[in-house]
N, C-alpha and C. Protein backbone atom coordinates (compact mmCIF):
# COMPACT_ATOMS: atom_id res chain seq x y z
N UNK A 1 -74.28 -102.54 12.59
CA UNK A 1 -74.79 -103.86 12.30
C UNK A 1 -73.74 -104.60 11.47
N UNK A 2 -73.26 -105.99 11.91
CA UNK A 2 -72.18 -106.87 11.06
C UNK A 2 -73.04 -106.84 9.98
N UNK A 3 -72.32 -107.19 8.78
CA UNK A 3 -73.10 -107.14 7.82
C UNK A 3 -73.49 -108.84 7.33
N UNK A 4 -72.71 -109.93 8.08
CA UNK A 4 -73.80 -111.07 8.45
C UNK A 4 -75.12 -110.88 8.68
N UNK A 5 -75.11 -109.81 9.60
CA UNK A 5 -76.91 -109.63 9.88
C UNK A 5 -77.73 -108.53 8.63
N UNK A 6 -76.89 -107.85 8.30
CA UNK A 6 -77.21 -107.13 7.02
C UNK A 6 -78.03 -108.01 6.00
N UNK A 7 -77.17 -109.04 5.31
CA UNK A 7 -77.45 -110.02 4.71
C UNK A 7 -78.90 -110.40 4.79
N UNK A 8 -78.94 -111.14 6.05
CA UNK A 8 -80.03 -111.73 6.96
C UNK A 8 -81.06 -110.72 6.48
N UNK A 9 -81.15 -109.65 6.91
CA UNK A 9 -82.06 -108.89 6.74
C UNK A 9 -82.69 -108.78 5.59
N UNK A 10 -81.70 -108.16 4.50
CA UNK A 10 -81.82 -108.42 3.05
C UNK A 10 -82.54 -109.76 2.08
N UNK A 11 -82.07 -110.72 3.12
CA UNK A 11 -82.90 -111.96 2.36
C UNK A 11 -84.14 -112.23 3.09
N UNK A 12 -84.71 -111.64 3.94
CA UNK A 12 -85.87 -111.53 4.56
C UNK A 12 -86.34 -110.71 3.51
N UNK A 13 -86.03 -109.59 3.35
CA UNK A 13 -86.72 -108.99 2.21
C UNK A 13 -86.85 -109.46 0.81
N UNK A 14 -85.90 -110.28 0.44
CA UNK A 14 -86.16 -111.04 -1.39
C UNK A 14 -87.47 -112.12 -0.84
N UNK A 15 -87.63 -112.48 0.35
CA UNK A 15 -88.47 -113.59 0.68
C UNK A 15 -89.76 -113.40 1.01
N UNK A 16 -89.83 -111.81 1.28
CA UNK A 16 -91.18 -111.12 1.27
C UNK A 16 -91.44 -110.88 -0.05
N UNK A 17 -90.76 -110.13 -0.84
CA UNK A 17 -90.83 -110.24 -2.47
C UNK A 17 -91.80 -111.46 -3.03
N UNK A 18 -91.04 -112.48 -2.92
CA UNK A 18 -91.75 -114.09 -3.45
C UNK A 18 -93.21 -113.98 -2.73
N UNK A 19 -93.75 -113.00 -2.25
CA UNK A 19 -94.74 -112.96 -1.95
C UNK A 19 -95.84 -112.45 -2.97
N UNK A 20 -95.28 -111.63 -3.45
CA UNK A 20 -96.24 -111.04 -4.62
C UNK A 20 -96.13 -111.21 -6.11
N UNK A 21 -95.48 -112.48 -6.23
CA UNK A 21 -95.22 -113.05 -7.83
C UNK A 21 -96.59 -113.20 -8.58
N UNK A 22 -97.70 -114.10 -7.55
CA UNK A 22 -98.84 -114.16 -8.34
C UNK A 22 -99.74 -113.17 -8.75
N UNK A 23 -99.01 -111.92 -8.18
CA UNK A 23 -100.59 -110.61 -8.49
C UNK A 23 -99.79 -109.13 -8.88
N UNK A 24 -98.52 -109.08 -9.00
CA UNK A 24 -97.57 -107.96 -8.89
C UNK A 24 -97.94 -107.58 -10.24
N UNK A 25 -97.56 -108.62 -11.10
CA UNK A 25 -96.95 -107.98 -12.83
C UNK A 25 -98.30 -106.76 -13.56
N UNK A 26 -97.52 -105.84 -14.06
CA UNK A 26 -96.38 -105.87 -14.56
C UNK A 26 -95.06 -105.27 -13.62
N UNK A 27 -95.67 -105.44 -11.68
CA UNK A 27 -94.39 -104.65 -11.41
C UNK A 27 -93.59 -105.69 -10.78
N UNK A 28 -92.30 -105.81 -10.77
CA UNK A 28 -91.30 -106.37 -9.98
C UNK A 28 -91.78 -106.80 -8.47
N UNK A 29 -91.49 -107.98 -8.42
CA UNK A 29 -91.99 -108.82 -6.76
C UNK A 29 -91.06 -107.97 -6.03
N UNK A 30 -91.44 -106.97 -5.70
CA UNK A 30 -90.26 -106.26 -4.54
C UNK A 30 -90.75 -106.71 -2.91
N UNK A 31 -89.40 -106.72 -2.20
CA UNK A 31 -89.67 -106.95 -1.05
C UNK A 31 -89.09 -106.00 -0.03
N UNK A 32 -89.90 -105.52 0.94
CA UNK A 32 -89.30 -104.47 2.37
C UNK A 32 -89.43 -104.97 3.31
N UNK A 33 -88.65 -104.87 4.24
CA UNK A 33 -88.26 -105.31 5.66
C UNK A 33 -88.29 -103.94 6.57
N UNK A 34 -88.88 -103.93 7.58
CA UNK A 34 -88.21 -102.81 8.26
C UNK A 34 -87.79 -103.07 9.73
N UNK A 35 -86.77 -102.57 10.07
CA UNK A 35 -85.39 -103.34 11.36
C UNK A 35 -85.31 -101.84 12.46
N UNK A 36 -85.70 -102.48 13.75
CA UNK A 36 -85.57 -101.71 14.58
C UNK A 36 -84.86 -102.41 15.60
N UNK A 37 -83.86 -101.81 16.30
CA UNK A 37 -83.26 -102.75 17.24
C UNK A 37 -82.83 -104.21 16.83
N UNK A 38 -82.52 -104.34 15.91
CA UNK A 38 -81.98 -105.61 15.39
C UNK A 38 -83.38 -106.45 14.91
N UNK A 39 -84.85 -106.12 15.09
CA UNK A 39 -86.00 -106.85 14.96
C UNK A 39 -86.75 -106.94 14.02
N UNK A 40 -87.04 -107.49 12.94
CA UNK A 40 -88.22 -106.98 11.98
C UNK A 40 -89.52 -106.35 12.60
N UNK A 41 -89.96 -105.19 12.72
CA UNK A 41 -91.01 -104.43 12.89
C UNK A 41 -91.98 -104.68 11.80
N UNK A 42 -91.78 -104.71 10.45
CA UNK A 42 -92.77 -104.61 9.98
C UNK A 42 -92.33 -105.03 8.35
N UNK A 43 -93.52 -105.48 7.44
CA UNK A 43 -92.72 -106.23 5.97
C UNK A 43 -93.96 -105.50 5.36
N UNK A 44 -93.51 -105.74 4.08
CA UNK A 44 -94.41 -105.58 2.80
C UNK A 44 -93.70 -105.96 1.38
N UNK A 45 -94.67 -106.45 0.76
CA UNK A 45 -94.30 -106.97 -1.01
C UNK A 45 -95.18 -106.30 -1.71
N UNK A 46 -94.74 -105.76 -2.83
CA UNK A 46 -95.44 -105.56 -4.23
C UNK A 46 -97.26 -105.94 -4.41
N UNK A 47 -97.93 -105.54 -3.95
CA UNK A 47 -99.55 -105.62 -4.49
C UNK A 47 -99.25 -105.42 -5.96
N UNK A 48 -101.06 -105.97 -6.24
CA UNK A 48 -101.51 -105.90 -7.62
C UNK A 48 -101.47 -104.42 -8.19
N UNK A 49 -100.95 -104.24 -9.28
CA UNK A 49 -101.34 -103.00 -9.70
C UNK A 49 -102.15 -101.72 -9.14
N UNK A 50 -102.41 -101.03 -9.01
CA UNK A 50 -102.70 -99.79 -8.10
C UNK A 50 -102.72 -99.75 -6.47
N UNK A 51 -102.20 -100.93 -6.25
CA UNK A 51 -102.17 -101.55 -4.78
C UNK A 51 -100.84 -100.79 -4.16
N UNK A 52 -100.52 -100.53 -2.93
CA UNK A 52 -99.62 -100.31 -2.47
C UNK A 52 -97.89 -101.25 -2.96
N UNK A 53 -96.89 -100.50 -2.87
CA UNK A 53 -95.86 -101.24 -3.28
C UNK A 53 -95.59 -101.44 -1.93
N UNK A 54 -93.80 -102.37 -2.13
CA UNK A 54 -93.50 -103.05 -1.12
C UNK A 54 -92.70 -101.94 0.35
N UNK A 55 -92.30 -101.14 -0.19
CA UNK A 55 -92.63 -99.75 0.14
C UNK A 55 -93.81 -99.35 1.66
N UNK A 56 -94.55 -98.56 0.83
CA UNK A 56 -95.72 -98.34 1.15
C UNK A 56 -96.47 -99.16 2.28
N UNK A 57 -96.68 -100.77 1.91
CA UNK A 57 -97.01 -101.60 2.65
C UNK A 57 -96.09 -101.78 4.14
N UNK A 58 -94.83 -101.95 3.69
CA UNK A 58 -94.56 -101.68 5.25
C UNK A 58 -94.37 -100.81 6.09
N UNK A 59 -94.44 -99.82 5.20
CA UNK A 59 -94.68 -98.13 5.97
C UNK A 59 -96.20 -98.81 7.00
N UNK A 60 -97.40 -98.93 6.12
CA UNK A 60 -98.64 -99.23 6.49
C UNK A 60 -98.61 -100.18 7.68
N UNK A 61 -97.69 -101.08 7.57
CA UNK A 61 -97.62 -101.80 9.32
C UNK A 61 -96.66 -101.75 10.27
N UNK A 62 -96.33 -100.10 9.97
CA UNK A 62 -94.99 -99.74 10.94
C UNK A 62 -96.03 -99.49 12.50
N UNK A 63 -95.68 -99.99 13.21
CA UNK A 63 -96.06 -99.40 14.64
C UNK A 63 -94.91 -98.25 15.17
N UNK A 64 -95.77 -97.17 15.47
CA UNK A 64 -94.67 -96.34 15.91
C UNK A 64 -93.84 -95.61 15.14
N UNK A 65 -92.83 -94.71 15.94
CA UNK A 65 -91.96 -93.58 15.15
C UNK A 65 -90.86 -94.53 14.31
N UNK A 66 -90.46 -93.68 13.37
CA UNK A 66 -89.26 -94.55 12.33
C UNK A 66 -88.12 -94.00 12.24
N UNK A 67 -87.77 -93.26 13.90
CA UNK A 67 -86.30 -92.70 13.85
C UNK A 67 -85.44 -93.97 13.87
N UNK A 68 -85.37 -94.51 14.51
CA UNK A 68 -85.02 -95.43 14.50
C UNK A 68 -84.95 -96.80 13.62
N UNK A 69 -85.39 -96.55 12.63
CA UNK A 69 -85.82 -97.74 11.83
C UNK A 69 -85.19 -97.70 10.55
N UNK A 70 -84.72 -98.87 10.03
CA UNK A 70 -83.65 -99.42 8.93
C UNK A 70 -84.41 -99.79 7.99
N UNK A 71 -84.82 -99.27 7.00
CA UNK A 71 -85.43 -100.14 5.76
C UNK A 71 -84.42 -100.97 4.78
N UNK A 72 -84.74 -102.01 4.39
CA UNK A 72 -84.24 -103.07 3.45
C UNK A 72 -85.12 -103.52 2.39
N UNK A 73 -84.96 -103.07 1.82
CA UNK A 73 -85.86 -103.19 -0.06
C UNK A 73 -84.87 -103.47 -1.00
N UNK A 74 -85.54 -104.51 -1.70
CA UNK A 74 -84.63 -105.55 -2.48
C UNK A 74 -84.63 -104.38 -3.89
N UNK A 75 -85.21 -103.77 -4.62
CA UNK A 75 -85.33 -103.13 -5.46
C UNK A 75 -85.03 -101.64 -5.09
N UNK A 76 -84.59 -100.36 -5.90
CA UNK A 76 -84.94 -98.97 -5.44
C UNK A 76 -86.28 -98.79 -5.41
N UNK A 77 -86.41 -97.86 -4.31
CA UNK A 77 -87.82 -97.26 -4.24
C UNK A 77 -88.34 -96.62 -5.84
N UNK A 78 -89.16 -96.59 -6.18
CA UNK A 78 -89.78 -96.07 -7.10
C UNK A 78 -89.62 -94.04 -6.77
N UNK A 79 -89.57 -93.36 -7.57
CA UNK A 79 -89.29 -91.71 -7.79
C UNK A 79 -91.03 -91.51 -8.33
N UNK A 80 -91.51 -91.47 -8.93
CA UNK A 80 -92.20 -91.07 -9.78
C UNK A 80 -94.12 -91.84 -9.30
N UNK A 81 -94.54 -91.05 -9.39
CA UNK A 81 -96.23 -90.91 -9.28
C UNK A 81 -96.59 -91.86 -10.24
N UNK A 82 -97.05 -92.79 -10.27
CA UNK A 82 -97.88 -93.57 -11.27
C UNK A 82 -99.60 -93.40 -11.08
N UNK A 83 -99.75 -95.03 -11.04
CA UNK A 83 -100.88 -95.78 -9.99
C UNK A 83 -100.84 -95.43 -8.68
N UNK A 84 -99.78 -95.54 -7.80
CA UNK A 84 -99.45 -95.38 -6.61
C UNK A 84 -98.50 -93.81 -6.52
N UNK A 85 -98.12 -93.28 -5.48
CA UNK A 85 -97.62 -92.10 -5.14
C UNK A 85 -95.94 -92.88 -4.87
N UNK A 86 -94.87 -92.01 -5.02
CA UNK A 86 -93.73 -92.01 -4.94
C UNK A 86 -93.20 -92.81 -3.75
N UNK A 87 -92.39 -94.23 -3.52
CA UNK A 87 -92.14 -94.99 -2.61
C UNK A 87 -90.89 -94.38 -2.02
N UNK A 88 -90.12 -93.40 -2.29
CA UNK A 88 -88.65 -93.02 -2.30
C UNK A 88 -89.55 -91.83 -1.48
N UNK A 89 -90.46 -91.06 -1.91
CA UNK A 89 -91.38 -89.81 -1.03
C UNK A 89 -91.76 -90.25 -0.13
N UNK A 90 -92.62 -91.58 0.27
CA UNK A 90 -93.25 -91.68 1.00
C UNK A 90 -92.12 -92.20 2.22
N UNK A 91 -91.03 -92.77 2.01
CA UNK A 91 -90.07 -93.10 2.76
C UNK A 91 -89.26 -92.00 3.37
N UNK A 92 -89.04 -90.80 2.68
CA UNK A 92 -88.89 -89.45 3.19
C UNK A 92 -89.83 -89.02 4.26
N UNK A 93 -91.32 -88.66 3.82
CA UNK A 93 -91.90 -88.31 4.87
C UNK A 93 -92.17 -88.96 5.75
N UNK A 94 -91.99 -90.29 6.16
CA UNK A 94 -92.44 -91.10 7.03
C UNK A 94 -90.94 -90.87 8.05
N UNK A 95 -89.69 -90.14 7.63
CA UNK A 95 -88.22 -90.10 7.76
C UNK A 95 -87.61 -91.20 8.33
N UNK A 96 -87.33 -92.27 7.17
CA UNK A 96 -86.68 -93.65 7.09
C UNK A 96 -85.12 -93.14 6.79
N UNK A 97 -84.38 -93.06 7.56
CA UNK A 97 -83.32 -92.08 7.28
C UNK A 97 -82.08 -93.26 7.54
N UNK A 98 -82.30 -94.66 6.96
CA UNK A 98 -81.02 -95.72 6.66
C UNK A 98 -82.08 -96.81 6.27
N UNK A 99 -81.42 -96.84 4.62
CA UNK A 99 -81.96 -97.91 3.40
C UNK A 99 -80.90 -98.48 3.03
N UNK A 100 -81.01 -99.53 3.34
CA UNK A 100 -79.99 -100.40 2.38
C UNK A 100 -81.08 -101.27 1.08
N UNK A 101 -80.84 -100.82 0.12
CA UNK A 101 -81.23 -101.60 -1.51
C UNK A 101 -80.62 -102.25 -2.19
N UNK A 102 -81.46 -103.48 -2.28
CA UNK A 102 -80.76 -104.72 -3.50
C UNK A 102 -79.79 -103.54 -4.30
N UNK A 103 -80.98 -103.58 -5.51
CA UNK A 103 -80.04 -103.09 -6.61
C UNK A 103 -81.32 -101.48 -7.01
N UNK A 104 -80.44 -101.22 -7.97
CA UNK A 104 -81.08 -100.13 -9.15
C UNK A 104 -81.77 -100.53 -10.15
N UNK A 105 -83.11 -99.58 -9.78
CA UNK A 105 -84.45 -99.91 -10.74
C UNK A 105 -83.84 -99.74 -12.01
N UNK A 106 -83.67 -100.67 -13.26
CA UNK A 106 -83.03 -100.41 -14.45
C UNK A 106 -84.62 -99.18 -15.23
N UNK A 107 -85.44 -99.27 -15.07
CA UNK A 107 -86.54 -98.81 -15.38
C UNK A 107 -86.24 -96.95 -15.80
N UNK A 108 -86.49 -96.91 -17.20
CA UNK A 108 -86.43 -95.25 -17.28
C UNK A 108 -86.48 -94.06 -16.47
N UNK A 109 -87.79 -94.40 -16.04
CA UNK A 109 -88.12 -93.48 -14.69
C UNK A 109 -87.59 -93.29 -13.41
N UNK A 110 -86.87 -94.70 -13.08
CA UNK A 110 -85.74 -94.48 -12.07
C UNK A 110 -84.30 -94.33 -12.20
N UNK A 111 -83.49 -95.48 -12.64
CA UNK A 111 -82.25 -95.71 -12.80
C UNK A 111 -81.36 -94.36 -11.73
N UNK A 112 -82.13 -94.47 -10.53
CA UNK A 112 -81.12 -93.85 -9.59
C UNK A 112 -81.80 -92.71 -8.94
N UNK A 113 -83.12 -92.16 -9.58
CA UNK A 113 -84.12 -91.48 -9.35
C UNK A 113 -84.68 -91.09 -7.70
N UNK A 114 -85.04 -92.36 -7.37
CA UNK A 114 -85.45 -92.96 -6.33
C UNK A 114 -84.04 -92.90 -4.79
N UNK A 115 -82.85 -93.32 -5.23
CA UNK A 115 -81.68 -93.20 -4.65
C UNK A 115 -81.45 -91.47 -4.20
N UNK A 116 -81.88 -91.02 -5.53
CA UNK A 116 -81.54 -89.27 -5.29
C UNK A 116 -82.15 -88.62 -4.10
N UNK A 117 -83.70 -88.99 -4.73
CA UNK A 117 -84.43 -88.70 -3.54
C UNK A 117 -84.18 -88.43 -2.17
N UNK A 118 -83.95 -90.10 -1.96
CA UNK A 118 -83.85 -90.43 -0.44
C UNK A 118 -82.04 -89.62 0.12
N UNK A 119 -81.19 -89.51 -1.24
CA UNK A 119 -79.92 -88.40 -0.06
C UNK A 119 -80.62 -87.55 0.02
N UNK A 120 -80.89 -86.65 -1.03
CA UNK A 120 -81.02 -85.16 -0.72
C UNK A 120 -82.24 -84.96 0.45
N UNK A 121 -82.99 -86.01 1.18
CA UNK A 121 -83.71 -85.75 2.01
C UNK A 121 -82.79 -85.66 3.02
N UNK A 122 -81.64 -86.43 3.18
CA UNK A 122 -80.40 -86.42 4.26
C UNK A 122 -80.55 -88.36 4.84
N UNK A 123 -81.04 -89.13 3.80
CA UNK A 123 -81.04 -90.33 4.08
C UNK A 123 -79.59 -90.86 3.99
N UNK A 124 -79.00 -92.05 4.62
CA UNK A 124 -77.78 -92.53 4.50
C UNK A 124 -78.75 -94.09 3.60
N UNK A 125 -77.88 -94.02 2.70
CA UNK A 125 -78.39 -94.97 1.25
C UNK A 125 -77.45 -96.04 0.85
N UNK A 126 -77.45 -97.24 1.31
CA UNK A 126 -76.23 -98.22 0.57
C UNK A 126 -76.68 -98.86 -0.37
N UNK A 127 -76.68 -99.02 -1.50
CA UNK A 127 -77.27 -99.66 -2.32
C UNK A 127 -76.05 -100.78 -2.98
N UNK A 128 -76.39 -102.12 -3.44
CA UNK A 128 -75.91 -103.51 -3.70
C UNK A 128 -75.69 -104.59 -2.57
N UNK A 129 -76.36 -104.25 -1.87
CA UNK A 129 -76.65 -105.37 -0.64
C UNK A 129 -77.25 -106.49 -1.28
N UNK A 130 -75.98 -107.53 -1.51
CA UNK A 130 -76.38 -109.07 -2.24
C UNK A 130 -77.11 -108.93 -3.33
N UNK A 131 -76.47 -107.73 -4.04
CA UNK A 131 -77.08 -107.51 -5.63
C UNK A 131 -77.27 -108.65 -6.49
N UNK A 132 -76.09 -109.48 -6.64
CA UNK A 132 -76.30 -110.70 -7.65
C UNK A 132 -77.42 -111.60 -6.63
N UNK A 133 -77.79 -111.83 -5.86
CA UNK A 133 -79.38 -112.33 -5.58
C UNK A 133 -80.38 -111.67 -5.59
N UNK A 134 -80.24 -110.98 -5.26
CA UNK A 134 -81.89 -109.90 -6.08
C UNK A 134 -81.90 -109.74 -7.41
N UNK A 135 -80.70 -109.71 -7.80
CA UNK A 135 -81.05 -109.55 -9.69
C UNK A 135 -81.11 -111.45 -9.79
N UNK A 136 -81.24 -111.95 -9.30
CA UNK A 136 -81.78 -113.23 -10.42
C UNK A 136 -82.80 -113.46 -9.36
N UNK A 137 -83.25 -112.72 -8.63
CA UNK A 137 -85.06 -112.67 -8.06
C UNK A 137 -85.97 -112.14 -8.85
N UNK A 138 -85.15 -110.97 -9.34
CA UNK A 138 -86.51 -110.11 -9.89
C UNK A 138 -86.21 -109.70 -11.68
N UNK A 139 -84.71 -110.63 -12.06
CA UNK A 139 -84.39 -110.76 -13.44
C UNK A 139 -85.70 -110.52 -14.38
N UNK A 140 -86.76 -111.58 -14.33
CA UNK A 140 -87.55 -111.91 -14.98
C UNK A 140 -88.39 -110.66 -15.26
N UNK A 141 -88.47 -109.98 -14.08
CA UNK A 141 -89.78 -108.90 -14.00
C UNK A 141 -89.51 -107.67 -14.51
N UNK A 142 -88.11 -107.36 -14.18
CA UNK A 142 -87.62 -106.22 -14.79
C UNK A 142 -87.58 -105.48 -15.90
N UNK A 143 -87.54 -104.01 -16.06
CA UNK A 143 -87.93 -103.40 -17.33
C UNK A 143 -86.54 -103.77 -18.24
N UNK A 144 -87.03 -103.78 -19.37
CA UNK A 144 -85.72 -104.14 -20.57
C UNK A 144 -85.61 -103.17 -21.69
N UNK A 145 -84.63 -102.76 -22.65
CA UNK A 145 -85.07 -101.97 -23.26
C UNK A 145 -86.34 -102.26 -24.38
N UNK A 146 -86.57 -103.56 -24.61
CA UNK A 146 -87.43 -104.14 -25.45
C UNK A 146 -88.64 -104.32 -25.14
N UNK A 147 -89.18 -104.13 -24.01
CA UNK A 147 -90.40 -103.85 -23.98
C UNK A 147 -91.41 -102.06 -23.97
N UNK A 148 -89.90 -101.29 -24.23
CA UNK A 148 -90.26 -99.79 -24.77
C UNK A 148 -90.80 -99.81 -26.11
N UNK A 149 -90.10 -101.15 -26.97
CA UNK A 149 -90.12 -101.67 -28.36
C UNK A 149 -91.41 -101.76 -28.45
N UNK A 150 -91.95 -102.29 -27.68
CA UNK A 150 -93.48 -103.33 -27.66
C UNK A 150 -94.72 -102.61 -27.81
N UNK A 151 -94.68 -101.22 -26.87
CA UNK A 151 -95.27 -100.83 -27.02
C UNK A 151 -95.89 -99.44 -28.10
């Protein structure tokens, strides 16, 4: 894939993101795309709190097998069990085996967590696909060290 269309793809996904600004917080408006044959198959953004992530959701409207299929998530998948079950796991077992990601969850629990995951499953992983636009998408939402302060 030129990475003109890379792009393309990628900002389909910050634009699914802007989907879940009004009900996400406290998690990051993340956005997923998923690309089969050059096509969007299937999207998802960030739900409300215990809701599926952006992740998850387009796992949930994948039609069909995902050998074939390219995920594009503006954020890393999430590593870790919260509210919801592991987005970096669930992308394994579903075997999404080529992610390209905005950027790295700055967030304790990930900071690369999520990335690990998906190699050692045998995923091919590019991560900074139009990083400086996803970080001033999801700037605002992101964990900081000062809200470890807060609480």
């Amino acid at each position: 894939m030129e990475s003109s269309e890379l792009e393309r793809f990628m900002r389909l996904a910050i634009i699914e993101g802007r989907k879940a600004i009004a009900h996400c917080r406290p998690n990051p408006p993340v956005g997923c795309v998923l690309v089969r044959n050059g096509q969007v198959v299937a999207s998802g953004h960030t739900n409300a709190p215990g809701q599926p992530h952006a992740e998850a959701m387009a796992l949930q409207n994948l039609p069909g097998p995902t050998a074939d299929v390219i995920a594009f998530v503006t954020l890393e998948p999430c590593s870790f069990q919260g509210r919801t079950p592991s987005c970096a796991q669930a992308l394994v077992k579903r075997g999404i085996r080529t992610l390209y990601v905005g950027m790295i969850d700055p967030h304790p629990k990930n900071r690369g967590a999520g990335i690990d995951i998906l190699k050692h499953a045998g995923a091919e992983v590019v991560v900074g696909l139009l990083e400086d636009e996803v970080r001033k998408e999801l700037e605002a939402y992101l964990w900081r060290p000062e809200d470890e302060e807060s609480h």
